[in-house]
Each structure stands twice: as C-alpha cells, then as structure tokens.
Protein backbone atom coordinates (compact mmCIF):
# COMPACT_ATOMS: atom_id res chain seq x y z
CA UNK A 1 0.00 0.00 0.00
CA UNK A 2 2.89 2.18 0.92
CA UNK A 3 4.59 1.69 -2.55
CA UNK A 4 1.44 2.44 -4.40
CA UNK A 5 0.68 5.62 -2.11
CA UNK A 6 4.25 6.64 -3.02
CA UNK A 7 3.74 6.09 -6.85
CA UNK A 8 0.41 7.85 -6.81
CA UNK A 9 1.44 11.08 -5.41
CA UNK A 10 4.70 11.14 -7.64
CA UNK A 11 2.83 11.51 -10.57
CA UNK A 12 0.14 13.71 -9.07
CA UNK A 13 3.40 16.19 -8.06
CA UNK A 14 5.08 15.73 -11.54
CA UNK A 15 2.21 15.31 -14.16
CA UNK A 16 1.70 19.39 -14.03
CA UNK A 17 5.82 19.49 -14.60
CA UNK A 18 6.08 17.23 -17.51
CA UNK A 19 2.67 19.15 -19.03
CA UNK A 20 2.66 21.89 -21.28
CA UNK A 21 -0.74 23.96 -21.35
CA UNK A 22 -2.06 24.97 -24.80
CA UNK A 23 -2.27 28.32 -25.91
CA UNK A 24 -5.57 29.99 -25.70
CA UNK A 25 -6.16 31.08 -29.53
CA UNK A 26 -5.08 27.33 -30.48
CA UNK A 27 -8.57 26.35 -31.71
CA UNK A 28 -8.62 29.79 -33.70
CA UNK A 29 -5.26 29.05 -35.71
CA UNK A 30 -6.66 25.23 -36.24
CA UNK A 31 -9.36 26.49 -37.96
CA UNK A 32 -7.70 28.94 -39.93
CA UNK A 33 -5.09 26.26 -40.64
CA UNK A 34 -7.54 23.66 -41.92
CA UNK A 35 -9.30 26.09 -44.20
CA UNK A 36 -8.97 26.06 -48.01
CA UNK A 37 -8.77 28.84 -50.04
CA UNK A 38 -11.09 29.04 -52.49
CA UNK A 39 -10.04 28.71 -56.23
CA UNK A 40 -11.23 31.61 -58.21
CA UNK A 41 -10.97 29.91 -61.25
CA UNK A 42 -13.83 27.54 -59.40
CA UNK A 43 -16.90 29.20 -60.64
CA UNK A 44 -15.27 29.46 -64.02
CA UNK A 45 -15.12 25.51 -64.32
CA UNK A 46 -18.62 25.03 -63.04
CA UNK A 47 -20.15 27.88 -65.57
CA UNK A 48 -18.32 26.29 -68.24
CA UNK A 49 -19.17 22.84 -67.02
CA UNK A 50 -23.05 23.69 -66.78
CA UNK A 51 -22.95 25.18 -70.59
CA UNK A 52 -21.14 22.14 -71.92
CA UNK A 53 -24.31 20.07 -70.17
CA UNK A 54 -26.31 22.78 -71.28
CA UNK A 55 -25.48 21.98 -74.61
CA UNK A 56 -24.89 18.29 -74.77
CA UNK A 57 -28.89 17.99 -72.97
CA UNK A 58 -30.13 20.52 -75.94
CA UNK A 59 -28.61 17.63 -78.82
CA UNK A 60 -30.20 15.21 -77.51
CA UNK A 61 -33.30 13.86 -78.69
CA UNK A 62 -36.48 15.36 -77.34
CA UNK A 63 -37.83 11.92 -76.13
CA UNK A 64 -34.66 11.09 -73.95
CA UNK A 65 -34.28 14.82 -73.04
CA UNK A 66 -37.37 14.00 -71.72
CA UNK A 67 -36.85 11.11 -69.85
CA UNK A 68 -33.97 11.95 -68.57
CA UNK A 69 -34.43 15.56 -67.16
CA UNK A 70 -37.83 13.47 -65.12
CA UNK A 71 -34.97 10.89 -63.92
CA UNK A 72 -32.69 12.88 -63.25
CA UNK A 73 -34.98 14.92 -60.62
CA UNK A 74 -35.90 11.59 -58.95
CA UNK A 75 -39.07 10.49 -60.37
CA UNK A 76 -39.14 7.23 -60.64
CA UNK A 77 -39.75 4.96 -63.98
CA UNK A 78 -42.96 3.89 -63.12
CA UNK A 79 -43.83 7.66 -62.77
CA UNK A 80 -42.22 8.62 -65.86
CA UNK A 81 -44.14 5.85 -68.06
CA UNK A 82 -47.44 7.65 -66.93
CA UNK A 83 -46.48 11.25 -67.50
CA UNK A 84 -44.81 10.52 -71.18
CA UNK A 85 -47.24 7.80 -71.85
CA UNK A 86 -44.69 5.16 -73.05
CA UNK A 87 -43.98 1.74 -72.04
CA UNK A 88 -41.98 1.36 -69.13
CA UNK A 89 -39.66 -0.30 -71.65
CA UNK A 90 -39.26 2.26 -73.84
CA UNK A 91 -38.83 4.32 -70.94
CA UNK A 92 -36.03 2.88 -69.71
CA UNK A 93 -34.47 2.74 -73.32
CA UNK A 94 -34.86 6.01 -73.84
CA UNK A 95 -32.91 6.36 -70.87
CA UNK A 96 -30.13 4.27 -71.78
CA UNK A 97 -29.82 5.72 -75.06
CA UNK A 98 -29.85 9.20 -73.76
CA UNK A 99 -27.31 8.61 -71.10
CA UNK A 100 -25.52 6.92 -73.83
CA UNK A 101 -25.37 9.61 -76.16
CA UNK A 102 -24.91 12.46 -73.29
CA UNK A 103 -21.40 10.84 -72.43
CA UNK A 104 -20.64 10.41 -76.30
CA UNK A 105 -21.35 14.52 -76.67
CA UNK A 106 -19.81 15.19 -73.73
CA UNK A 107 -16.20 13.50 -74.48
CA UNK A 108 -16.42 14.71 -77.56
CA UNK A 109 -16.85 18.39 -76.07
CA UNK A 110 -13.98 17.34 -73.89
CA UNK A 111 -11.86 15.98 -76.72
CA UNK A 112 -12.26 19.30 -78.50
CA UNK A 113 -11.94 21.73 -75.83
CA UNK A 114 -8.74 19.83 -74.50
C-alpha cells in the first residue's frame, strides 16, 4: 500500500511538470489552418461545365431529353411511363440511349476543348 501511495502522489506532483498547457487562440489558428482557399478559377469551371451540359442535354433527342431531365430529378420509372405515356420499356431505353449519347457529346466536347 505504501509503494502504491508513493507512486500515486509522484505523478500527481510531476504530471503538471512534464505538461505543457495549450495556448488559448489554439482552436482559432486550427481552424484557420484547416481552411482552403477558395479557387477563383472555381466558378469558371462550373459555368463552363453547366454550358457544356447545357449543350450536350439541348442535342439530344427530345424523347430522352425527356426522360432523362424526369430521372434525373428523382421520379421514378414507373412515374415517368405515366407522365410521357410510353412503355416502361421504352422508358427505360430512352434512358439508356440518352445517357448513352450524353457521355458520347460530352467526351467529344472534352476531346475538343482539350
């Protein structure tokens, strides 16, 4: 009991010795450390990003313009077979060919603009 006694209060004496305390603005020059500057050139890319969509969605057929634009805002196929009054088949081909043909424009965009 003695021993322990003895080990206790040696590290209750020398914890505050071997401790450092933190300075008080630390959390304010963390957070200023961990944030990113924005890119300026950000909103640049996404404008011209958008307009390439813009104008890949506007090629398309209307059909799968259709379609997709519907899926693309969540509505579901069964949904989009009533409102376009298609078969849920040719729903989902029309989707398949539009997303299809969207990444064909868009590399193609890409290929040219690169």
């Amino acid at each position: 009991l003695a021993r322990n006694h003895f080990i206790d209060e040696y590290r209750r004496k020398f914890i505050a010795s071997r401790s450092v305390p933190l300075p008080v603005d630390l959390e304010a020059k963390l957070a200023e450390a961990n944030q990113v500057a924005p890119d300026p050139a950000e909103p640049l890319e996404d404008r011209q990003r958008a307009a390439r969509l813009h104008d890949a969605l506007l090629r398309l057929p209307f059909e799968q313009r259709r379609v997709l634009a519907l899926w693309a805002d969540g509505v579901r196929i069964g949904a989009i077979t009533v409102l376009t009054e298609a078969p849920g088949d040719t729903v989902l081909s029309r989707k398949k060919y539009g997303l299809a043909k969207l990444r064909l424009l868009l590399h193609e965009q890409q290929v040219t603009a690169g």
